[in-house]
PDB file of N, CA and C in Angstrom:
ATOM      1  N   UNK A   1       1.352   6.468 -28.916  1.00  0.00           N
ATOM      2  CA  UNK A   1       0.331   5.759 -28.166  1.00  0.00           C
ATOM      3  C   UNK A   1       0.984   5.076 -26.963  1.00  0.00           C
ATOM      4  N   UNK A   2       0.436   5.169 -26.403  1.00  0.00           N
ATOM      5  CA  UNK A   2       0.727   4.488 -24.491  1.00  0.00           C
ATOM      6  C   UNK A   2       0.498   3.023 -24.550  1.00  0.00           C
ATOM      7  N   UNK A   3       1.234   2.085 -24.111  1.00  0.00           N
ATOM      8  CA  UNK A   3       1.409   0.998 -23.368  1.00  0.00           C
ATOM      9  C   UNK A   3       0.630   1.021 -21.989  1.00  0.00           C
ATOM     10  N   UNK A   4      -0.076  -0.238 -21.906  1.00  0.00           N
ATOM     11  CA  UNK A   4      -0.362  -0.698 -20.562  1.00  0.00           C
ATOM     12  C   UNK A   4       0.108  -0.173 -19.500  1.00  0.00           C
ATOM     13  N   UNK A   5       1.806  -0.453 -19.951  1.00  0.00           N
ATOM     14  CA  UNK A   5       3.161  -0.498 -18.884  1.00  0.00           C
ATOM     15  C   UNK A   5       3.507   0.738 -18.348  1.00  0.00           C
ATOM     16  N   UNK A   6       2.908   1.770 -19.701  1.00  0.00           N
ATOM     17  CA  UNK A   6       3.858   3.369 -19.482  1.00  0.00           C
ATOM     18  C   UNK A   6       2.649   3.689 -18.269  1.00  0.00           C
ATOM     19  N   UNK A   7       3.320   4.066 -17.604  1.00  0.00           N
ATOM     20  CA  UNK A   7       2.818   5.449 -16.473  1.00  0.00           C
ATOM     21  C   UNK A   7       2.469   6.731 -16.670  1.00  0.00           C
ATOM     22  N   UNK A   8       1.542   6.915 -16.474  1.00  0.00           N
ATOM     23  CA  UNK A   8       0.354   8.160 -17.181  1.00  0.00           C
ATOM     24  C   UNK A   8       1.400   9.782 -16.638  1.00  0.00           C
ATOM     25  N   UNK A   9       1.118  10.360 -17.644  1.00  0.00           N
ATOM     26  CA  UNK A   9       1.764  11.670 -17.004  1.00  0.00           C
ATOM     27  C   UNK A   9       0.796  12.529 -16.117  1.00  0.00           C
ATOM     28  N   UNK A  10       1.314  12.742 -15.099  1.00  0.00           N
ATOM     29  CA  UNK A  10       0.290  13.120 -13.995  1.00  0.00           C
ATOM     30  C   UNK A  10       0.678  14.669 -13.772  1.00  0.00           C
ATOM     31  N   UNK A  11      -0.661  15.582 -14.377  1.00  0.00           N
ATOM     32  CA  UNK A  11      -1.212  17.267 -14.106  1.00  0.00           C
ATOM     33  C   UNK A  11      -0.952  18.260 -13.317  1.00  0.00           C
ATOM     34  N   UNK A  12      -1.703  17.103 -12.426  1.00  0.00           N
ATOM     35  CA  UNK A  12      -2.962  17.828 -11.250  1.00  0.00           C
ATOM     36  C   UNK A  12      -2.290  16.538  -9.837  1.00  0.00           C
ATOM     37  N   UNK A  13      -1.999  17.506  -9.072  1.00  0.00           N
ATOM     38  CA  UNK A  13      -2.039  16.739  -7.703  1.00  0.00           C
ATOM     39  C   UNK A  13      -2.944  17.584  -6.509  1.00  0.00           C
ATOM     40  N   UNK A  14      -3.690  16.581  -5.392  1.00  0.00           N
ATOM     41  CA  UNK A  14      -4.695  16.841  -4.488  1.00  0.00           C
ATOM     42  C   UNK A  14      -3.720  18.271  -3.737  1.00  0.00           C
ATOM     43  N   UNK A  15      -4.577  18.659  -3.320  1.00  0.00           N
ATOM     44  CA  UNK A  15      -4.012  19.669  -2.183  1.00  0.00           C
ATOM     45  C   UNK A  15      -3.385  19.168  -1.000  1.00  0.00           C
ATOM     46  N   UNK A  16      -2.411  20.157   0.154  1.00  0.00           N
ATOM     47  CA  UNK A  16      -2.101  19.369   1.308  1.00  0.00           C
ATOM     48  C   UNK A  16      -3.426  19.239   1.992  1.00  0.00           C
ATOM     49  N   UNK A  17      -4.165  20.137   1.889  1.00  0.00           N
ATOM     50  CA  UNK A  17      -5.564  19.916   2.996  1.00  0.00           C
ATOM     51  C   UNK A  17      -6.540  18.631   2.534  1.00  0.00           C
ATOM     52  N   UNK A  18      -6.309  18.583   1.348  1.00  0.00           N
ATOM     53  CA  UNK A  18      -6.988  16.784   0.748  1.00  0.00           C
ATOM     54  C   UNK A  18      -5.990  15.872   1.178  1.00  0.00           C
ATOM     55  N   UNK A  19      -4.577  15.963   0.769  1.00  0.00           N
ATOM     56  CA  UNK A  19      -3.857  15.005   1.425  1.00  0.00           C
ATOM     57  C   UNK A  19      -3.947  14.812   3.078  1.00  0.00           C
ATOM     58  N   UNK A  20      -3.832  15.718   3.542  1.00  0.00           N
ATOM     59  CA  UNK A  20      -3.702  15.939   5.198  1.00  0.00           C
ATOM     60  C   UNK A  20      -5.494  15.078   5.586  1.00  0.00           C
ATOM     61  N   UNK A  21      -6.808  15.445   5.400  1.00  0.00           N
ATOM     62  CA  UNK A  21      -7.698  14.743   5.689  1.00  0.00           C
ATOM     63  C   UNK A  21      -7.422  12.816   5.142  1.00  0.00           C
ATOM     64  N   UNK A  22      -6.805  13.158   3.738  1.00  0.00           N
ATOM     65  CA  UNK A  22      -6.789  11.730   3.661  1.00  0.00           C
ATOM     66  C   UNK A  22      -6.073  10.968   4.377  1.00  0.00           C
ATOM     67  N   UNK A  23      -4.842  11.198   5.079  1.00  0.00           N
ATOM     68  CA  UNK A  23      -3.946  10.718   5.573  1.00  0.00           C
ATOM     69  C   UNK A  23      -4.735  10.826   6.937  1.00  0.00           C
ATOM     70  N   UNK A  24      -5.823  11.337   7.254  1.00  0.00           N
ATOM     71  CA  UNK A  24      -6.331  11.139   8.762  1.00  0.00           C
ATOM     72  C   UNK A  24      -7.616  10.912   8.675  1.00  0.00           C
ATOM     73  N   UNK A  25      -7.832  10.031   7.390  1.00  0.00           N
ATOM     74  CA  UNK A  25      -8.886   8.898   7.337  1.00  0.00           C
ATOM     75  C   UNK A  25     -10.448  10.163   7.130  1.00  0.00           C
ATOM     76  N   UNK A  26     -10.435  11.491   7.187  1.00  0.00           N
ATOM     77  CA  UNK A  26     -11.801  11.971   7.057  1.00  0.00           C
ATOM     78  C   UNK A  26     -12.285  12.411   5.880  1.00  0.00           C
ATOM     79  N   UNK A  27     -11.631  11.599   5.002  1.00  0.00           N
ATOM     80  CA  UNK A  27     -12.144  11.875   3.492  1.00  0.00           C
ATOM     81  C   UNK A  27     -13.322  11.729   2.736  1.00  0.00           C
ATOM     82  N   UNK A  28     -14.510  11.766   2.426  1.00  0.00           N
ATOM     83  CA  UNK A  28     -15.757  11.189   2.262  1.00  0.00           C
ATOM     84  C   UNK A  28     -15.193   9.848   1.421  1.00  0.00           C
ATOM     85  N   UNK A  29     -15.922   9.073   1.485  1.00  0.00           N
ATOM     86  CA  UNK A  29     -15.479   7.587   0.699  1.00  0.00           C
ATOM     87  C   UNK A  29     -15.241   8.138  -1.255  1.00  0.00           C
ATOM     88  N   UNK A  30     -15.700   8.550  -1.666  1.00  0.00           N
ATOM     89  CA  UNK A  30     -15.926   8.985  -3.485  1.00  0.00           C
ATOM     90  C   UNK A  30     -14.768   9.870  -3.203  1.00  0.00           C
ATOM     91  N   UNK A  31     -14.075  10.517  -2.858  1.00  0.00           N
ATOM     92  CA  UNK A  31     -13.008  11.299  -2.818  1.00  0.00           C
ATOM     93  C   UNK A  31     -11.585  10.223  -2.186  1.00  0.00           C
ATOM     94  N   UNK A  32     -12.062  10.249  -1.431  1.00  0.00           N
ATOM     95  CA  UNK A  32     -10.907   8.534  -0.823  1.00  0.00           C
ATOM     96  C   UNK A  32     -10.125   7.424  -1.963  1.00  0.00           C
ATOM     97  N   UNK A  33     -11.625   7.077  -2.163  1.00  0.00           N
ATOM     98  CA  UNK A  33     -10.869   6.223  -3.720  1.00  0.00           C
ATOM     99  C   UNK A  33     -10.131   7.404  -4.867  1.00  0.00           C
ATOM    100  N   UNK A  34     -10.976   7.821  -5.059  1.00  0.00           N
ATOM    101  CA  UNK A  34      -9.646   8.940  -5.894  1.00  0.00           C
ATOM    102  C   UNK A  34      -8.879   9.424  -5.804  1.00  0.00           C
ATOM    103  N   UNK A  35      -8.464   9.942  -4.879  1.00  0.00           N
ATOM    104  CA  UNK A  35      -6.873   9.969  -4.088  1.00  0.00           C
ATOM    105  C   UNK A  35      -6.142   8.838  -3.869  1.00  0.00           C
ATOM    106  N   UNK A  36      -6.687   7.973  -3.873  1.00  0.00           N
ATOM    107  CA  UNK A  36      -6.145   6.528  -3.260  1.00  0.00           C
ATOM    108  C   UNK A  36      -5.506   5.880  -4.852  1.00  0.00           C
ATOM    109  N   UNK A  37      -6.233   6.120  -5.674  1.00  0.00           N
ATOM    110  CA  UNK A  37      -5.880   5.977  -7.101  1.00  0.00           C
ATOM    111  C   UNK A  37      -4.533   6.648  -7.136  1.00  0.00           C
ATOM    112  N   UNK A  38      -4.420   8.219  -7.110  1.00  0.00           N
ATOM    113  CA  UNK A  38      -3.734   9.231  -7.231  1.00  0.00           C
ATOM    114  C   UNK A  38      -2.516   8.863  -7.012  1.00  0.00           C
ATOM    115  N   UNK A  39      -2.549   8.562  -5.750  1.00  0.00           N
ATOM    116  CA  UNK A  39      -1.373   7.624  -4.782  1.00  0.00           C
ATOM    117  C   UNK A  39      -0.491   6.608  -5.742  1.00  0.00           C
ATOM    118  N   UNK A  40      -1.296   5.482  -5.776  1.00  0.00           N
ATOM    119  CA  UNK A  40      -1.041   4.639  -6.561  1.00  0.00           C
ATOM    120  C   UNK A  40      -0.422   4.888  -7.607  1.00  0.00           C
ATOM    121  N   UNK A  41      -0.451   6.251  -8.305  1.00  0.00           N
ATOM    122  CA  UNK A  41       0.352   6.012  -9.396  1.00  0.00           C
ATOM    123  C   UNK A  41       1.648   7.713  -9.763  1.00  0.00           C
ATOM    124  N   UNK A  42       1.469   8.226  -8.132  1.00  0.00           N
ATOM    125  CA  UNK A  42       2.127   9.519  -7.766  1.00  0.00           C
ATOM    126  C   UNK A  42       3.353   9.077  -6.395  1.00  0.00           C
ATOM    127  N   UNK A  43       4.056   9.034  -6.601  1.00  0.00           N
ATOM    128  CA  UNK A  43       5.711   8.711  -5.410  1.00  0.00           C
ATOM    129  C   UNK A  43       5.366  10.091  -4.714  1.00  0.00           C
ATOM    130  N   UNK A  44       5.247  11.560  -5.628  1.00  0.00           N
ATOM    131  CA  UNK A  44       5.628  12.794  -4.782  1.00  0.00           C
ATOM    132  C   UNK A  44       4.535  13.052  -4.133  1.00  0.00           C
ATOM    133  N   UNK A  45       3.352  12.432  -3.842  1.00  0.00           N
ATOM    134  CA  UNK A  45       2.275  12.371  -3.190  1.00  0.00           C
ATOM    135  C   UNK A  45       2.101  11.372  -2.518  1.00  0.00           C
ATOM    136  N   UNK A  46       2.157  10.105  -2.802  1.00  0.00           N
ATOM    137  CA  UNK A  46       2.630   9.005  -1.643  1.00  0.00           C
ATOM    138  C   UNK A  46       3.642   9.651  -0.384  1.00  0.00           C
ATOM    139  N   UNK A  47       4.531  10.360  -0.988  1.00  0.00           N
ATOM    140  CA  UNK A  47       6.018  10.760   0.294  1.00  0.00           C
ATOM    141  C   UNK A  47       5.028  11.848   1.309  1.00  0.00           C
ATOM    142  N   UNK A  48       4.398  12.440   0.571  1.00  0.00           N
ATOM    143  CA  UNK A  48       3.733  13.647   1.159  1.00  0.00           C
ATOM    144  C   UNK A  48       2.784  13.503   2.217  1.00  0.00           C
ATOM    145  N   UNK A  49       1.805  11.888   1.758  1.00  0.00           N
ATOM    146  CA  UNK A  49       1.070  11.277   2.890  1.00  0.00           C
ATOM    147  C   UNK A  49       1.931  10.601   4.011  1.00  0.00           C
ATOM    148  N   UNK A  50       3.049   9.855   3.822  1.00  0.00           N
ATOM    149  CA  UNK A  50       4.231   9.399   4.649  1.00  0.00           C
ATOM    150  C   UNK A  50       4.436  10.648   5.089  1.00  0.00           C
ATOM    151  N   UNK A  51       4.608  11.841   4.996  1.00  0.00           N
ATOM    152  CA  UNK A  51       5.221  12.827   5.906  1.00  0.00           C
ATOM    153  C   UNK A  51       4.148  13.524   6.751  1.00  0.00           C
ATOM    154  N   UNK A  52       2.695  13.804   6.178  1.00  0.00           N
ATOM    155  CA  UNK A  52       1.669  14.478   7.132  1.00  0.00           C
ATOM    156  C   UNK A  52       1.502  13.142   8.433  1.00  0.00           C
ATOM    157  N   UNK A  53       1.839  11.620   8.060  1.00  0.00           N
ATOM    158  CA  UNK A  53       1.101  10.908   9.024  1.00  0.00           C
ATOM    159  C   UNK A  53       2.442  10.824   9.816  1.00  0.00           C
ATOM    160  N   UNK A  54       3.298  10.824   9.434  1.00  0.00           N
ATOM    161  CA  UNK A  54       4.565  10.752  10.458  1.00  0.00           C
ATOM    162  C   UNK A  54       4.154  11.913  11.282  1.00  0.00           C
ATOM    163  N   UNK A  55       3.954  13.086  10.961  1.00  0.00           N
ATOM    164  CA  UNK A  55       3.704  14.331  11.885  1.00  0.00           C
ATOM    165  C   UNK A  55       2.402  13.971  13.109  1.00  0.00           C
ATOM    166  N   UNK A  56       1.611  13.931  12.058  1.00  0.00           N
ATOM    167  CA  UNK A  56       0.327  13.070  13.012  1.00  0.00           C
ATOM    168  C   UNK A  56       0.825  12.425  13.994  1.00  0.00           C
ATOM    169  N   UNK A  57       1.361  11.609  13.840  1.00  0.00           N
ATOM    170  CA  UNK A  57       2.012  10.355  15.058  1.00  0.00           C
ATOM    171  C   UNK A  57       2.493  10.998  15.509  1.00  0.00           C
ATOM    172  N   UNK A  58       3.356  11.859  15.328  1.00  0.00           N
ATOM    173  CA  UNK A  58       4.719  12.382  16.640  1.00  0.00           C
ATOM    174  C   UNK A  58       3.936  12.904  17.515  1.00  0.00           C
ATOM    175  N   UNK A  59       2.691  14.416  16.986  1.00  0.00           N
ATOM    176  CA  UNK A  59       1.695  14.944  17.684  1.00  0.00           C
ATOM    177  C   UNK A  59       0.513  14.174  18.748  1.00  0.00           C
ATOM    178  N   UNK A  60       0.699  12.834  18.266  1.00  0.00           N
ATOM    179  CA  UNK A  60      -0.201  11.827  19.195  1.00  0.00           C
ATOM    180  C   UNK A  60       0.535  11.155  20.032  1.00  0.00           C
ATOM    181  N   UNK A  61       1.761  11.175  19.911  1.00  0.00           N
ATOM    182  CA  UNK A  61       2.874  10.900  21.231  1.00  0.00           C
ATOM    183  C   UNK A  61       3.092  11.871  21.905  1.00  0.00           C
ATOM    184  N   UNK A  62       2.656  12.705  21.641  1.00  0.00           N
ATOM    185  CA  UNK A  62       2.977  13.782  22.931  1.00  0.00           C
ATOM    186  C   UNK A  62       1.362  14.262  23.539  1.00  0.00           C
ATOM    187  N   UNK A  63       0.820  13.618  23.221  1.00  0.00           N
ATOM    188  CA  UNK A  63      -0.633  14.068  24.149  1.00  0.00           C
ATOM    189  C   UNK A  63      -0.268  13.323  25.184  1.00  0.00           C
ATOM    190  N   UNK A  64      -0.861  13.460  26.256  1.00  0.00           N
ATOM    191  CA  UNK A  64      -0.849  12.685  27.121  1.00  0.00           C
ATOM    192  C   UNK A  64      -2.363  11.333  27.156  1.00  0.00           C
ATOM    193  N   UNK A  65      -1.744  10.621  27.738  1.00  0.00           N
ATOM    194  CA  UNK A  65      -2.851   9.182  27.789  1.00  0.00           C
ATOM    195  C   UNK A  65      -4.061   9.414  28.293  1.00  0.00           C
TER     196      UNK A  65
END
């Protein structure tokens, strides 16, 4: 039996195309929070949103103003 404390063993992770919308905010809200959960208790999916939005940014520094 699981503790409070223990950390759930996690399945199933979102896709990059769910991560990639979430990380650029066009997620419907009921899907948002559930990923956002996901996050919360996934590092190799947290890194994954840190790496699509780092890309994002670099791609929005090079548009022009």
């Amino acid at each position: 039996m699981k503790t409070a404390m223990e950390s759930p063993v996690i399945r199933h992770h979102p896709t990059d195309d769910v991560l990639l919308s979430y990380a650029g905010g066009s997620l419907a809200t009921g899907m948002r929070a559930v990923v956002a959960v996901h996050l919360e208790l996934c590092p190799e999916c947290r890194e994954r949103v840190a790496q699509l939005r780092a890309v994002g940014g670099a791609l929005l520094d090079d548009e022009p103003p």
